[in-house]
Every structure is written in C-alpha cells, then in structure tokens.
N, C-alpha and C. Protein backbone atom coordinates (compact mmCIF):
# COMPACT_ATOMS: atom_id res chain seq x y z
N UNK A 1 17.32 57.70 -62.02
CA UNK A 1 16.81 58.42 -60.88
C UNK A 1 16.92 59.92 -61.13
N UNK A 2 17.93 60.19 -61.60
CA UNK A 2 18.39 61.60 -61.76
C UNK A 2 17.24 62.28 -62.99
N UNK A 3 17.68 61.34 -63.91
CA UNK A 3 16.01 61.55 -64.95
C UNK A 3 14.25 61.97 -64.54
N UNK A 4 14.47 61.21 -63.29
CA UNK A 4 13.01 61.16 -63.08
C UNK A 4 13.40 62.91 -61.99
N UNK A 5 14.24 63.05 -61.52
CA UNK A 5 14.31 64.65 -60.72
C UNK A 5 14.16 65.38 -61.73
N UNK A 6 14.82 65.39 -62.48
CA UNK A 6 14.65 66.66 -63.49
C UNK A 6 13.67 67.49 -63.98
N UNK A 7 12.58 66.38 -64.15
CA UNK A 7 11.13 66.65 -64.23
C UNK A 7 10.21 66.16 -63.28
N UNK A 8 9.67 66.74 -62.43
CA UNK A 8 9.36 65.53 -61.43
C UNK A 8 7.98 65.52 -61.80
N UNK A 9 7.31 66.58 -63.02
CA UNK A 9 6.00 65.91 -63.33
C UNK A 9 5.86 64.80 -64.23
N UNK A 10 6.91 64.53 -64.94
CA UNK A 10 7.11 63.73 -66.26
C UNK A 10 6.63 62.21 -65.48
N UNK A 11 5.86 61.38 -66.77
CA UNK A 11 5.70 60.11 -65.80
C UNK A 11 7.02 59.17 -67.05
N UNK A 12 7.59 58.30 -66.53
CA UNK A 12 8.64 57.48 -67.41
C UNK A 12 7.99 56.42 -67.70
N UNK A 13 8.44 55.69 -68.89
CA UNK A 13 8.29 54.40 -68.72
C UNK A 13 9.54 53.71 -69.35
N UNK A 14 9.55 52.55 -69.04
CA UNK A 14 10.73 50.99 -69.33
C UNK A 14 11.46 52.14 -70.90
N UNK A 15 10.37 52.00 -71.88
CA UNK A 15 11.11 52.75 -72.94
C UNK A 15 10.98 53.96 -73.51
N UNK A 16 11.16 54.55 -72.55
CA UNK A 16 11.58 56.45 -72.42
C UNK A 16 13.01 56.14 -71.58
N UNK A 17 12.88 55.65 -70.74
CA UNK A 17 14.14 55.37 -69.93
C UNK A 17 15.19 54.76 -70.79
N UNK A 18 14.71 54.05 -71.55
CA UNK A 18 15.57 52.90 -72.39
C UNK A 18 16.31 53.85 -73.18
N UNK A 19 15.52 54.56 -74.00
CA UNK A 19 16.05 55.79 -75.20
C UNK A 19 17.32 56.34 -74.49
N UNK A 20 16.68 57.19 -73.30
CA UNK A 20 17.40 57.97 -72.67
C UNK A 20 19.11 57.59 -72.19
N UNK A 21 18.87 56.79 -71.73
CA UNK A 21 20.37 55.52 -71.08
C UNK A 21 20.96 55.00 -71.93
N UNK A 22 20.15 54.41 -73.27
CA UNK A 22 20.96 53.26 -74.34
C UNK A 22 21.17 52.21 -73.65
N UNK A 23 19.91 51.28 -73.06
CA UNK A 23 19.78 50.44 -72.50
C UNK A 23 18.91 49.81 -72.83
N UNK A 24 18.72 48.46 -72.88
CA UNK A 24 17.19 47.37 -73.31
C UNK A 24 16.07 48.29 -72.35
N UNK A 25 14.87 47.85 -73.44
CA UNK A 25 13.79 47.84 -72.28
C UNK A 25 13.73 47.15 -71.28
N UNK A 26 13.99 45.93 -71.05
CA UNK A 26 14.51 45.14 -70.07
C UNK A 26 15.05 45.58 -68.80
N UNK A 27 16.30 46.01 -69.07
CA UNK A 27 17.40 46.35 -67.96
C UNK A 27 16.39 47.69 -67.53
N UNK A 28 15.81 49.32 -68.47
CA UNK A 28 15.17 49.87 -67.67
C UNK A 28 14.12 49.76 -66.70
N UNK A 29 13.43 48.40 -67.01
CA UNK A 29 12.42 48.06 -66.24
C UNK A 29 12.87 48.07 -64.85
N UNK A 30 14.09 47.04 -64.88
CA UNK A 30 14.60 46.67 -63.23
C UNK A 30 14.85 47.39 -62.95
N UNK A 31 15.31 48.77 -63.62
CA UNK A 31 15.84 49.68 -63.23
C UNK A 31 14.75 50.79 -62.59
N UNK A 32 13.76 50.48 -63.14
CA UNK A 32 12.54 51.75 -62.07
C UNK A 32 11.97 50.94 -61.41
N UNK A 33 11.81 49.48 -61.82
CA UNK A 33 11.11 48.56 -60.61
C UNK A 33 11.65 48.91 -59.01
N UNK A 34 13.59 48.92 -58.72
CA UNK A 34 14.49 48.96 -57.96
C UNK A 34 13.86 50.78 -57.43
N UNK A 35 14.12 51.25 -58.48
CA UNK A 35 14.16 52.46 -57.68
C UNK A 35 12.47 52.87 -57.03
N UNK A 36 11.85 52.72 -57.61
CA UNK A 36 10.30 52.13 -56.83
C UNK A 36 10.34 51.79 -55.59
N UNK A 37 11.22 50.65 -55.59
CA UNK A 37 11.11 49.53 -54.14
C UNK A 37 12.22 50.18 -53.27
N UNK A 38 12.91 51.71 -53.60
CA UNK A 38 13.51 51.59 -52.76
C UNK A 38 12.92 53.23 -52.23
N UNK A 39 12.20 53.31 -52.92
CA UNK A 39 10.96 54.72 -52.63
C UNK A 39 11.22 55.73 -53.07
N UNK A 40 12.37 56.14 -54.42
CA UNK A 40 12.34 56.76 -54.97
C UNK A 40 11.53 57.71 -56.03
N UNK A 41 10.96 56.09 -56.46
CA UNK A 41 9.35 57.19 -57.54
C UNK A 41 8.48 56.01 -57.50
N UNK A 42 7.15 56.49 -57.81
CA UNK A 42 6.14 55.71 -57.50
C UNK A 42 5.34 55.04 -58.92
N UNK A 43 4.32 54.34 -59.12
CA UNK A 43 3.58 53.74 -60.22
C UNK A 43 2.58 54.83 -59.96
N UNK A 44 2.14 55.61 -61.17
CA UNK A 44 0.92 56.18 -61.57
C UNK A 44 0.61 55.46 -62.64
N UNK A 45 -0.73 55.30 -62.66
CA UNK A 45 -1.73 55.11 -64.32
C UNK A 45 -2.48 56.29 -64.83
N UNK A 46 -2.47 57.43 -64.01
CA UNK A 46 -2.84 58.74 -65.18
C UNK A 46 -1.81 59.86 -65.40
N UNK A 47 -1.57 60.43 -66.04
CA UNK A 47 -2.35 60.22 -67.41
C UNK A 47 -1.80 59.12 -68.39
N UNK A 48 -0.53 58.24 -67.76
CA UNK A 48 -0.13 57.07 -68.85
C UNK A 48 0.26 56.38 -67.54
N UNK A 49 0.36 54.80 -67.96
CA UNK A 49 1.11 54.19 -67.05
C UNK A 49 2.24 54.15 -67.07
N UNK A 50 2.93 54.61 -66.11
CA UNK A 50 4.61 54.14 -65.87
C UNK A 50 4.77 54.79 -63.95
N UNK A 51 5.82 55.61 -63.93
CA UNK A 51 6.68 56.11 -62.85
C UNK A 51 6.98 57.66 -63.18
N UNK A 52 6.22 58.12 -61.76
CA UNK A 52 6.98 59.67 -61.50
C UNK A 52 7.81 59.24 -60.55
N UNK A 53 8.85 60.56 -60.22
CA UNK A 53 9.51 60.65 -58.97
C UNK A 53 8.67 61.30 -58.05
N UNK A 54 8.84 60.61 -56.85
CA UNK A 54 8.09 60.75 -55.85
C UNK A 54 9.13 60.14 -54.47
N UNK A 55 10.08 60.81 -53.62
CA UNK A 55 10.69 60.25 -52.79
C UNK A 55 9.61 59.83 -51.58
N UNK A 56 10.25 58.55 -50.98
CA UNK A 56 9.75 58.24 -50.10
C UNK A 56 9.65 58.60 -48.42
N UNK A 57 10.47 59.86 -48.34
CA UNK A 57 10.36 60.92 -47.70
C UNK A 57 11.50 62.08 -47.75
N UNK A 58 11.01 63.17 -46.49
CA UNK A 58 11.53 64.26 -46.72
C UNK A 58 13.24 64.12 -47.40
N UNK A 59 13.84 63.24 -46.38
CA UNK A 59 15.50 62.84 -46.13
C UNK A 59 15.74 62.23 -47.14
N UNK A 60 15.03 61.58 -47.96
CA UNK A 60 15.49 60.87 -49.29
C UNK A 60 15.60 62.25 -50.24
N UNK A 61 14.51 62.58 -50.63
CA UNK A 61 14.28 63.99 -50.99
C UNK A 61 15.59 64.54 -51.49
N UNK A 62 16.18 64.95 -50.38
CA UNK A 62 16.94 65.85 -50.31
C UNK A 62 18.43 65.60 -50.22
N UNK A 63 18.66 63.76 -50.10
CA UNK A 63 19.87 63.33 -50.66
C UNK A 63 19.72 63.38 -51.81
N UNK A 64 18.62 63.22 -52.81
CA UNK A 64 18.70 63.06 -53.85
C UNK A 64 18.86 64.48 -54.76
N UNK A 65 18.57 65.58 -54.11
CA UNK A 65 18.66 67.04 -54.06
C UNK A 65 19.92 67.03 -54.54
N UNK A 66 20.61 66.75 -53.21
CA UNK A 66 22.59 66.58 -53.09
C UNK A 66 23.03 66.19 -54.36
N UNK A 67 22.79 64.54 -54.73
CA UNK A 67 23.05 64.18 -55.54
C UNK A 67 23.43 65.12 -57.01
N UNK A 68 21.94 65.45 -57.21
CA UNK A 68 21.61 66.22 -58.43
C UNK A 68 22.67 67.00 -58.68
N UNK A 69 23.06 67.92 -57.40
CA UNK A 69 24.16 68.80 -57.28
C UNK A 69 25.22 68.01 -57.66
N UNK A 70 26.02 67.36 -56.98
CA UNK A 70 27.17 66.70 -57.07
C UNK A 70 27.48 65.50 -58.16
N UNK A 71 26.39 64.98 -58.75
CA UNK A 71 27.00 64.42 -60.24
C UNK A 71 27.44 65.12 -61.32
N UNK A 72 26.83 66.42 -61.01
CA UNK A 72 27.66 66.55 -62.82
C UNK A 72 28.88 67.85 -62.57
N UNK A 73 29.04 68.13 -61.29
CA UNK A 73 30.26 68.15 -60.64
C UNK A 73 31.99 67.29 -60.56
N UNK A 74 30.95 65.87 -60.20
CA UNK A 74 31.97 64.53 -60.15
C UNK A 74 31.58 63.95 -60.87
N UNK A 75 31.24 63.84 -62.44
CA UNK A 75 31.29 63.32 -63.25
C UNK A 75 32.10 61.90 -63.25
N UNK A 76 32.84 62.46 -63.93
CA UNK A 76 34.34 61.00 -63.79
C UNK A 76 33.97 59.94 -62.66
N UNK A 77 33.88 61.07 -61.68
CA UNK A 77 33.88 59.66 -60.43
C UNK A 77 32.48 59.06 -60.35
N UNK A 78 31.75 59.43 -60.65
CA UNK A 78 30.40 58.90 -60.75
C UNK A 78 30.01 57.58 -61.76
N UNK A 79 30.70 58.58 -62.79
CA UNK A 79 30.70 57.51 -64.10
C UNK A 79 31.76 56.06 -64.05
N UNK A 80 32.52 56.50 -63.10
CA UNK A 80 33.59 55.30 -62.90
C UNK A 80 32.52 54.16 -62.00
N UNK A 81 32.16 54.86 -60.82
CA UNK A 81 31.82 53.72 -59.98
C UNK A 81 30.35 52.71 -60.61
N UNK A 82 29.64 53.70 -61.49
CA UNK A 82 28.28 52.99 -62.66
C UNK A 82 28.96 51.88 -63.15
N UNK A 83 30.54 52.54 -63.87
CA UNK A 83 30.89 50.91 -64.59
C UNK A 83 32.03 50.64 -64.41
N UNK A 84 31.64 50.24 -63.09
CA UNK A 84 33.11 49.61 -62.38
C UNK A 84 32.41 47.91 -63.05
N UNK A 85 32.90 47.31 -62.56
CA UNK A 85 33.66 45.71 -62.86
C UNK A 85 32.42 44.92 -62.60
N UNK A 86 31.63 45.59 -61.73
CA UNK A 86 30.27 44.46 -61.41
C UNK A 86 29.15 44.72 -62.61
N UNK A 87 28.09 43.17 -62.27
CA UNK A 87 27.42 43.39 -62.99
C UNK A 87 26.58 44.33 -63.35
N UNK A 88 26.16 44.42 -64.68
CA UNK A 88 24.71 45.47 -64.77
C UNK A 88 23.80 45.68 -63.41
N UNK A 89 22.85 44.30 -63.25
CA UNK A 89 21.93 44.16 -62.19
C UNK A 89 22.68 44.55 -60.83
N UNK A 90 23.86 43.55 -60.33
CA UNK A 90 24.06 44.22 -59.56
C UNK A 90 25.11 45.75 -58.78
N UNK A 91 25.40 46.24 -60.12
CA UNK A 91 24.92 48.00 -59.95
C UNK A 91 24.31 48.83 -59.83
N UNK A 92 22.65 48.23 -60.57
CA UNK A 92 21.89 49.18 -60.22
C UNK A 92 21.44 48.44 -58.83
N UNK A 93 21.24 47.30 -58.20
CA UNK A 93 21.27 46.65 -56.79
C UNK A 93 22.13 48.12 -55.43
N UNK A 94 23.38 48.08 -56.00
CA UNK A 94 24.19 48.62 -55.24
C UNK A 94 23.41 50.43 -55.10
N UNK A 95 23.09 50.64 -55.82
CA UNK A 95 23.23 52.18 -56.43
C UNK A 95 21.58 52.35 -55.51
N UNK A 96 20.41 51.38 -55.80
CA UNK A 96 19.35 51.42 -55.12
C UNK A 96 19.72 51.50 -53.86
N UNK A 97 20.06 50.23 -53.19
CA UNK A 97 20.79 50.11 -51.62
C UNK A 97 21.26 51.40 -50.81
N UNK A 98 22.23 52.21 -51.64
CA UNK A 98 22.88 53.27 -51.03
C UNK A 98 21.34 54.23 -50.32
N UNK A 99 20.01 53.97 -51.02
CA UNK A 99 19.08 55.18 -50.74
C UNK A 99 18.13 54.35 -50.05
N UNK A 100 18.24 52.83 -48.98
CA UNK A 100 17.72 52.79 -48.49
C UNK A 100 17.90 52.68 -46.62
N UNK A 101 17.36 53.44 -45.96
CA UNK A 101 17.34 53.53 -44.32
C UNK A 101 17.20 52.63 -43.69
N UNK A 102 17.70 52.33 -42.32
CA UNK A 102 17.47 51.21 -41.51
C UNK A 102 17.14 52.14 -39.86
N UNK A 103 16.65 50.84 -39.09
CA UNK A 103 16.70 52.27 -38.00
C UNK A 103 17.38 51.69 -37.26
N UNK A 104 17.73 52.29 -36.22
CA UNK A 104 19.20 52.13 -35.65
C UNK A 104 18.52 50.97 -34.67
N UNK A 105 19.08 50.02 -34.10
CA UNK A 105 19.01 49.13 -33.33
C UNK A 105 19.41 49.66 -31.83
C-alpha cells in the first residue's frame, strides 16, 4: 500500500510488487487484489494493466497520508505486528480490514 503512495502515478503489478517485498507473485496478487477490495487502489489497463493508488475516499486518503508519516517513524513496531505469529494471508486480511468503514448503526 505504502508502495503504491509513493508514486501515485506508477501503475503496479503482481510482479513489480513481488520484486519489491521478496514475495511470490502469488502472495502479491492477494495482496493488491485485498487492497483493491478494500478501496485503496484501483485496476487500470492504460497504459499497462495492473493497479494505481487511488483511495476510496477523502478519509481513507488521508489515513493513509498518516500512515506514510508514522511507519518509518515506528518502524520496529510496524514491522513487528506484519510478522507477528499469524498467517501470511491472514495478515494481509487483518492489515486490509483496519482501512475498511462501517456506518454507525
């Protein structure tokens, strides 16, 4: 996610992401599929097919703003909770979840 802020014209794909992380093409797939579905960046086909970042609104936006700020701040703690004890899938599960809204009942 943080990848796709950095550049937010860059489009990614499964293996640009893969390089980047040291991860299968595989695991990056789920990994922008998730952040997709949770409206972080979107599917373009020009000028290549893959994923820009594109939040799914203003308030996502701008947690993800935060974020940017505060990971490489809290490093350690960031990097701890990525590889804490659960699985691959469901870390990046957890990590999507945190950026999605509900409305209040």
């Amino acid at each position: 996610m943080l990848l796709l802020h950095q550049v937010l014209t860059q489009v990614w794909d499964e293996n640009s992401i893969a390089k980047r992380l040291y991860v299968s093409n595989q695991d990056a797939a789920v990994m922008l599929q998730k952040i997709a579905a949770a409206g972080i960046c979107r599917v373009v086909q020009e000028p290549s097919q893959g994923f820009i970042y594109h939040p799914a609104s203003d308030e996502l936006g701008e947690l993800i703003d935060q974020l940017a700020i505060y990971y490489p701040r809290n490093l350690i703690e960031v990097t701890n909770m990525i590889h804490s004890k659960a699985s691959s899938s469901s870390r990046v599960q957890q990590f999507a979840d945190a950026f999605k809204f509900f409305k209040d009942k």
